[in-house]
C-alpha atoms as a PDB file:
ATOM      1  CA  UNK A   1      41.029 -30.626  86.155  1.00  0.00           C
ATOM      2  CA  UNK A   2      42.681 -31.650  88.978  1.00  0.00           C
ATOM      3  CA  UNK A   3      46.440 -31.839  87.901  1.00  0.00           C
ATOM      4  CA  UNK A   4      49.555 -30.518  89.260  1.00  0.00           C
ATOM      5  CA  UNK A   5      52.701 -28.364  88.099  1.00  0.00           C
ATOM      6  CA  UNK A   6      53.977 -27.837  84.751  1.00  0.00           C
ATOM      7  CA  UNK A   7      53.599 -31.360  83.285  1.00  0.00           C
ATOM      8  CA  UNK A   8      50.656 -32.539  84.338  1.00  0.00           C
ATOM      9  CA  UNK A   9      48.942 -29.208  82.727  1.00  0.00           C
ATOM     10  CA  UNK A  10      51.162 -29.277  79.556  1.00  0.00           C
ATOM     11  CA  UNK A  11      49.399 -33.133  79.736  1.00  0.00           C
ATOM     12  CA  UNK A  12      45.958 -32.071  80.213  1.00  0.00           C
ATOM     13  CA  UNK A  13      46.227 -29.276  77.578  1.00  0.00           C
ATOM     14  CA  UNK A  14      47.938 -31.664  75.182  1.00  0.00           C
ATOM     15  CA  UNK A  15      44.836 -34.132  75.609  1.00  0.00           C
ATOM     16  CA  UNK A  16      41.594 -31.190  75.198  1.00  0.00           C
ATOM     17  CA  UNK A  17      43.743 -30.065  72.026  1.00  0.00           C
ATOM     18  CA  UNK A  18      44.565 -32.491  70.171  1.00  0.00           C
ATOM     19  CA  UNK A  19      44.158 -32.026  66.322  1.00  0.00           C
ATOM     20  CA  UNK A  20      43.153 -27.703  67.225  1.00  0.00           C
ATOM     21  CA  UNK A  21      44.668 -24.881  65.790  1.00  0.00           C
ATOM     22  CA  UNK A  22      44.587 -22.122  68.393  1.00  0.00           C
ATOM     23  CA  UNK A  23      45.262 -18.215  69.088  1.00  0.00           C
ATOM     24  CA  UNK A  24      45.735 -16.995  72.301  1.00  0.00           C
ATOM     25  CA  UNK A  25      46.165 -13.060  73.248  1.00  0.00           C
ATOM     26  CA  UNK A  26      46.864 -11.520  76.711  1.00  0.00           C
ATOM     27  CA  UNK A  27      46.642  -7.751  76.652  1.00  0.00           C
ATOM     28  CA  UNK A  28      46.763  -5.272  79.620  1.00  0.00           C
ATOM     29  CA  UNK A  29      48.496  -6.804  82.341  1.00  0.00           C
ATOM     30  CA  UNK A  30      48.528  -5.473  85.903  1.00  0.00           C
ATOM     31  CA  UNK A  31      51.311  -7.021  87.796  1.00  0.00           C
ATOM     32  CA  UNK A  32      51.297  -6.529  91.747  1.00  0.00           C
ATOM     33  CA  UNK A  33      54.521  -6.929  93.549  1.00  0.00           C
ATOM     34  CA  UNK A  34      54.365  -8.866  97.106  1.00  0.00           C
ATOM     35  CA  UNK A  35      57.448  -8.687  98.094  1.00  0.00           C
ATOM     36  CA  UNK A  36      61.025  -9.339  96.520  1.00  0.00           C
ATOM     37  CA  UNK A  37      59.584 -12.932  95.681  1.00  0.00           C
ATOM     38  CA  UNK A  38      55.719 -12.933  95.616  1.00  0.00           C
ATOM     39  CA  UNK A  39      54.035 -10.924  93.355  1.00  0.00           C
ATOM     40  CA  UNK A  40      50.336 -11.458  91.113  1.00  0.00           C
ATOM     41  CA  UNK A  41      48.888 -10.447  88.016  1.00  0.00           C
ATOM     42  CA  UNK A  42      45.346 -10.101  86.285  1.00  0.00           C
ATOM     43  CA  UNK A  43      45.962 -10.040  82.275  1.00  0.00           C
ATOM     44  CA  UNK A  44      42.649  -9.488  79.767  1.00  0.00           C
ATOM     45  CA  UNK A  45      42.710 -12.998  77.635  1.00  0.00           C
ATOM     46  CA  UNK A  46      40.984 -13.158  73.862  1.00  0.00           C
ATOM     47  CA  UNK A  47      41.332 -17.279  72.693  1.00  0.00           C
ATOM     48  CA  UNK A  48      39.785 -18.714  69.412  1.00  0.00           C
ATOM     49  CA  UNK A  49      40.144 -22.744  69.271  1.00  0.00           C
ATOM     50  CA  UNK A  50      39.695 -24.575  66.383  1.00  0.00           C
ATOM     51  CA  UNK A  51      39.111 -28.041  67.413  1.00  0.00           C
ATOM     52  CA  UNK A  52      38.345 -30.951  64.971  1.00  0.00           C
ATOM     53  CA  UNK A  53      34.903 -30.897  66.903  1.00  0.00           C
ATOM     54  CA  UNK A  54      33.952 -27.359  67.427  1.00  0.00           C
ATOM     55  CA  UNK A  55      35.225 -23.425  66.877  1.00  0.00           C
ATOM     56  CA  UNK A  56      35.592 -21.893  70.287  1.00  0.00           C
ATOM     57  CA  UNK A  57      35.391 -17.960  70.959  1.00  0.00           C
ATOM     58  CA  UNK A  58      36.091 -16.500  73.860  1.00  0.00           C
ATOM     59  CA  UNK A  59      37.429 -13.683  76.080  1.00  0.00           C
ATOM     60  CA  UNK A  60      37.996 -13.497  80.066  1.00  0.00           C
ATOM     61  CA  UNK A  61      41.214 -13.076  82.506  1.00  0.00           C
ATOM     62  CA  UNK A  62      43.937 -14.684  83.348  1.00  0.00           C
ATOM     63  CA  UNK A  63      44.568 -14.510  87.534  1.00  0.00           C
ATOM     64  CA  UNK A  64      48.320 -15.359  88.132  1.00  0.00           C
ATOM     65  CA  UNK A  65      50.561 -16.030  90.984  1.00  0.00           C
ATOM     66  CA  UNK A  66      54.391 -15.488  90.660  1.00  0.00           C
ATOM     67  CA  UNK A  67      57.414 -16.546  92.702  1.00  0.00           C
ATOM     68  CA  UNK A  68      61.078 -15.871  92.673  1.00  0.00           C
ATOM     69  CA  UNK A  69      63.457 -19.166  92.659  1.00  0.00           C
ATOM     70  CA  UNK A  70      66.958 -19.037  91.952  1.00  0.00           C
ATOM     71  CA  UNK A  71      66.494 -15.547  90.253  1.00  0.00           C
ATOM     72  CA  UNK A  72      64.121 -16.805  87.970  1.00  0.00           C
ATOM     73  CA  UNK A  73      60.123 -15.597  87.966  1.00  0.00           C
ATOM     74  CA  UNK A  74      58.175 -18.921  87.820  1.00  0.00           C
ATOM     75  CA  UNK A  75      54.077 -19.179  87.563  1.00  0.00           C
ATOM     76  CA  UNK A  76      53.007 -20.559  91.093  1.00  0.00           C
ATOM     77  CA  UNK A  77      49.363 -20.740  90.081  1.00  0.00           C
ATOM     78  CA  UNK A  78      47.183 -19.739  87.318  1.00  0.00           C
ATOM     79  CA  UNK A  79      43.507 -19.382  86.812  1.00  0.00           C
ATOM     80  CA  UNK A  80      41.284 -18.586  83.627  1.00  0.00           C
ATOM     81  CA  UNK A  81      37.668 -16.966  84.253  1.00  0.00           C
ATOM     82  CA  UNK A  82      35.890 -16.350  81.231  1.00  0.00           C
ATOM     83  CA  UNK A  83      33.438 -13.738  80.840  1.00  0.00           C
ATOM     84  CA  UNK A  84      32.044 -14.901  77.351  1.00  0.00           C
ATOM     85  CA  UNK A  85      32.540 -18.112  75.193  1.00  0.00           C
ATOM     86  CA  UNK A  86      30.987 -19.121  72.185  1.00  0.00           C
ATOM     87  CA  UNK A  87      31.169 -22.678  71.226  1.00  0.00           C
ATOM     88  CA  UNK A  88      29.647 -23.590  67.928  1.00  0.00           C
ATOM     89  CA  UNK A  89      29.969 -27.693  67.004  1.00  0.00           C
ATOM     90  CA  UNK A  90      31.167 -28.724  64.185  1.00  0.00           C
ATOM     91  CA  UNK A  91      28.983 -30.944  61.855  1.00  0.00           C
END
């Protein structure tokens, strides 16, 4: 939603789940290696979110963009696509 790095996702997260218990599985990645400092990955994602306000569902991948700093592997960029969700409200 429009934020930057590390923090301003941790933020962002922090805010949508408030007060939710969550689980979060990623299963089969495939890692491509760039070069010595670039590489990308695809892992399979399963989530269930219990929010205060609803019981989320859902499965889909996680897209991923690595680079090498200072020896250390750091996520560049990250994307979720979902391929099913199921969001039931809570009454």
């Amino acid at each position: 939603q429009g934020r930057e790095g590390g923090e301003g996702a941790i933020a962002g997260w922090s805010a949508n789940l408030e007060g939710a218990v969550t689980g979060h599985h990623g299963h089969m990645a495939e890692i491509e290696l760039i070069d010595a400092d670039h590489a990308r990955g695809i892992w399979a994602m399963h989530d269930r979110v219990d929010h205060p306000d609803y019981l989320l569902i859902g499965y889909g991948h996680y897209h991923e963009e690595y680079l090498r700093q200072d020896g250390q592997w750091r996520i560049q960029r990250l994307k979720l696509t979902r391929l099913h969700e199921e969001r039931t409200p809570k009454t």
